[in-house]
C-alpha atoms as a PDB file:
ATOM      1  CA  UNK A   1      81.900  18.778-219.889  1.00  0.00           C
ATOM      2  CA  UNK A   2      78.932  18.683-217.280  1.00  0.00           C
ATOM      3  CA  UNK A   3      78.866  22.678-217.045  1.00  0.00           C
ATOM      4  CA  UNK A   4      79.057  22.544-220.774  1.00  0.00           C
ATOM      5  CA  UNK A   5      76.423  19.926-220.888  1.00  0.00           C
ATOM      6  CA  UNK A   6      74.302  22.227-218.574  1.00  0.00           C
ATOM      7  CA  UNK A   7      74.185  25.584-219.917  1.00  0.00           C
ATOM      8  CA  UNK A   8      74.017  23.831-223.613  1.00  0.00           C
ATOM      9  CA  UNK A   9      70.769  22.108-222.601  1.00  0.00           C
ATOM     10  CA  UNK A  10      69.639  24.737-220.562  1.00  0.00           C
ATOM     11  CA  UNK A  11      69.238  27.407-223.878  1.00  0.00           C
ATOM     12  CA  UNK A  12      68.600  24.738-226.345  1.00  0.00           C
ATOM     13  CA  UNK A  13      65.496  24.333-224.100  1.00  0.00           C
ATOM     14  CA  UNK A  14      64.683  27.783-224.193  1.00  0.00           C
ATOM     15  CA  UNK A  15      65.321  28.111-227.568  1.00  0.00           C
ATOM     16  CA  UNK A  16      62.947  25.328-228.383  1.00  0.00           C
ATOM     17  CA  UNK A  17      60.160  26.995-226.027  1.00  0.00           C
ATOM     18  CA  UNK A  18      59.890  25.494-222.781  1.00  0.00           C
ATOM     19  CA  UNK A  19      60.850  21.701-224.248  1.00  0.00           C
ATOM     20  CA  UNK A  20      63.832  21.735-221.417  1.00  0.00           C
ATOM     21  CA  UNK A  21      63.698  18.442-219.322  1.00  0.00           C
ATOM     22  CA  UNK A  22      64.831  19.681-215.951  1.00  0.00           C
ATOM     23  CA  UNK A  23      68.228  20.265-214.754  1.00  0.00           C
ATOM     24  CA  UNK A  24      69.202  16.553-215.169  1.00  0.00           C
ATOM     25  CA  UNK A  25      67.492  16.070-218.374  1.00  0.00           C
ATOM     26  CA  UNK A  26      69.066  18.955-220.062  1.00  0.00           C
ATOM     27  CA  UNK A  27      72.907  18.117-218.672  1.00  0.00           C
ATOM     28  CA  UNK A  28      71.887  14.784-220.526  1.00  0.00           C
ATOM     29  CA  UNK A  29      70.700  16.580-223.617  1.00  0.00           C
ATOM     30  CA  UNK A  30      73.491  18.860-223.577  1.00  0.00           C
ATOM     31  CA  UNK A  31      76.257  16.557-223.413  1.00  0.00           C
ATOM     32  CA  UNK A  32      74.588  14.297-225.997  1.00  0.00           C
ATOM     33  CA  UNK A  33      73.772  17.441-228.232  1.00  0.00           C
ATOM     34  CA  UNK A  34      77.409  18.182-227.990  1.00  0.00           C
ATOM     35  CA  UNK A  35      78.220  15.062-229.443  1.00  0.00           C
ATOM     36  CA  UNK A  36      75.556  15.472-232.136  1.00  0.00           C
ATOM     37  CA  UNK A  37      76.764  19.074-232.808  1.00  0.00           C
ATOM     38  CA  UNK A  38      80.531  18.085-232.971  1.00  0.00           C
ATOM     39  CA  UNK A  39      79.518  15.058-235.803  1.00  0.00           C
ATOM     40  CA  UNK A  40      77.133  17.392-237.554  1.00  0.00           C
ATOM     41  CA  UNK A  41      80.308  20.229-237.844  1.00  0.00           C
ATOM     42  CA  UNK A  42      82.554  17.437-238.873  1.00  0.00           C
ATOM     43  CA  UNK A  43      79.672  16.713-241.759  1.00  0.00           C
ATOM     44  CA  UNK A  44      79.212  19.830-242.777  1.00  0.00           C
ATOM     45  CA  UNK A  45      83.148  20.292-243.085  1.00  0.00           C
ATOM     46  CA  UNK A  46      82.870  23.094-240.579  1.00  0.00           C
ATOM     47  CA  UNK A  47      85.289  23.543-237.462  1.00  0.00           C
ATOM     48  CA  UNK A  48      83.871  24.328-234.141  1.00  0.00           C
ATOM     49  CA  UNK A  49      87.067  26.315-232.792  1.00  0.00           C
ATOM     50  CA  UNK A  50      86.686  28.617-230.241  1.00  0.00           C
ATOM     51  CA  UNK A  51      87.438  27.321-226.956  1.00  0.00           C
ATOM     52  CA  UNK A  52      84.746  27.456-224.257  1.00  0.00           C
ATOM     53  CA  UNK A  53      82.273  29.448-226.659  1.00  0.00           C
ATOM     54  CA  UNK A  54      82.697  27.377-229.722  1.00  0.00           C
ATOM     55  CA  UNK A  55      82.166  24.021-227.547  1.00  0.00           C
ATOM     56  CA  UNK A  56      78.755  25.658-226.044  1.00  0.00           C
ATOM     57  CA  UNK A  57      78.035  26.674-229.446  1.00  0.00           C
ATOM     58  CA  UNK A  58      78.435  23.046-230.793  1.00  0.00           C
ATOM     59  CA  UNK A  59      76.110  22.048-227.788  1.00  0.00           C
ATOM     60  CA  UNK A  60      73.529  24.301-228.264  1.00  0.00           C
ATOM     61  CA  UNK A  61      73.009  23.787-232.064  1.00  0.00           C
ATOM     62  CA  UNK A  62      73.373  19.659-231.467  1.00  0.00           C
ATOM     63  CA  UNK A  63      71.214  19.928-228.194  1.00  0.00           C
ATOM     64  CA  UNK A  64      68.712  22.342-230.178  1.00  0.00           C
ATOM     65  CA  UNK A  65      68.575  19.181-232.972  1.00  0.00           C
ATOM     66  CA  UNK A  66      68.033  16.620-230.057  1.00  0.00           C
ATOM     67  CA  UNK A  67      65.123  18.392-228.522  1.00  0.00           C
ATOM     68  CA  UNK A  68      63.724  18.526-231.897  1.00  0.00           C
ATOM     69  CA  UNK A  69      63.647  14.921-232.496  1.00  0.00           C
ATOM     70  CA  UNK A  70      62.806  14.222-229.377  1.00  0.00           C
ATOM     71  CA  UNK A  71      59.393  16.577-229.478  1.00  0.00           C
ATOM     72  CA  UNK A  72      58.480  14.625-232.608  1.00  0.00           C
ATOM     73  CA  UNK A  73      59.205  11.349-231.231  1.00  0.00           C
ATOM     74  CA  UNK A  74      56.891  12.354-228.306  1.00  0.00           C
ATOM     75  CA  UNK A  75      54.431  13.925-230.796  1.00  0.00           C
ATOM     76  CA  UNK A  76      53.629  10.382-232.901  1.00  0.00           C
ATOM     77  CA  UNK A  77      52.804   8.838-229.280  1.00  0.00           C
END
C-alpha cells in the first residue's frame, strides 16, 4: 500500500504541475487519494479491477482530486 501510496502521489503531483509535497507528503496523498479514488469508483458505479495497475490508477485519479482541493484550500489563505 506504501509503494502504491508513493508512485500514486508521486504522478498525481506531476500531473497537477509541481503541487507534489515531498516524498512523505505524497505517500500521504497517495494512500489517502486511493481511498478517495476507490469511494469515487464505487459512486460512479465503476470497478477499479486490474490488479496492481487498476489500484495505482484508483490512486492517481483520487490523489489527482486531493491535490486539487488541497491547492484551493491553500489558495483562499
Amino acid at each position: 500500500m506504501i509503494i502504491i501510496g508513493l508512485i500514486a502521489g508521486w504522478v498525481a503531483g506531476l500531473i497537477m504541475k509541481g503541487r507534489g509535497l515531498g516524498i512523505g507528503g505524497d505517500i500521504v496523498v497517495g494512500i489517502i487519494g486511493s481511498l478517495i479514488g476507490g469511494y469515487l469508483f464505487r459512486l460512479l458505479g465503476a470497478s477499479s479491477s486490474g490488479g496492481w495497475i487498476g489500484s495505482i490508477i484508483t490512486a492517481i485519479i483520487g490523489a489527482i482530486v486531493l491535490l486539487f482541493i488541497i491547492s484551493l484550500v491553500k489558495r483562499e489563505e
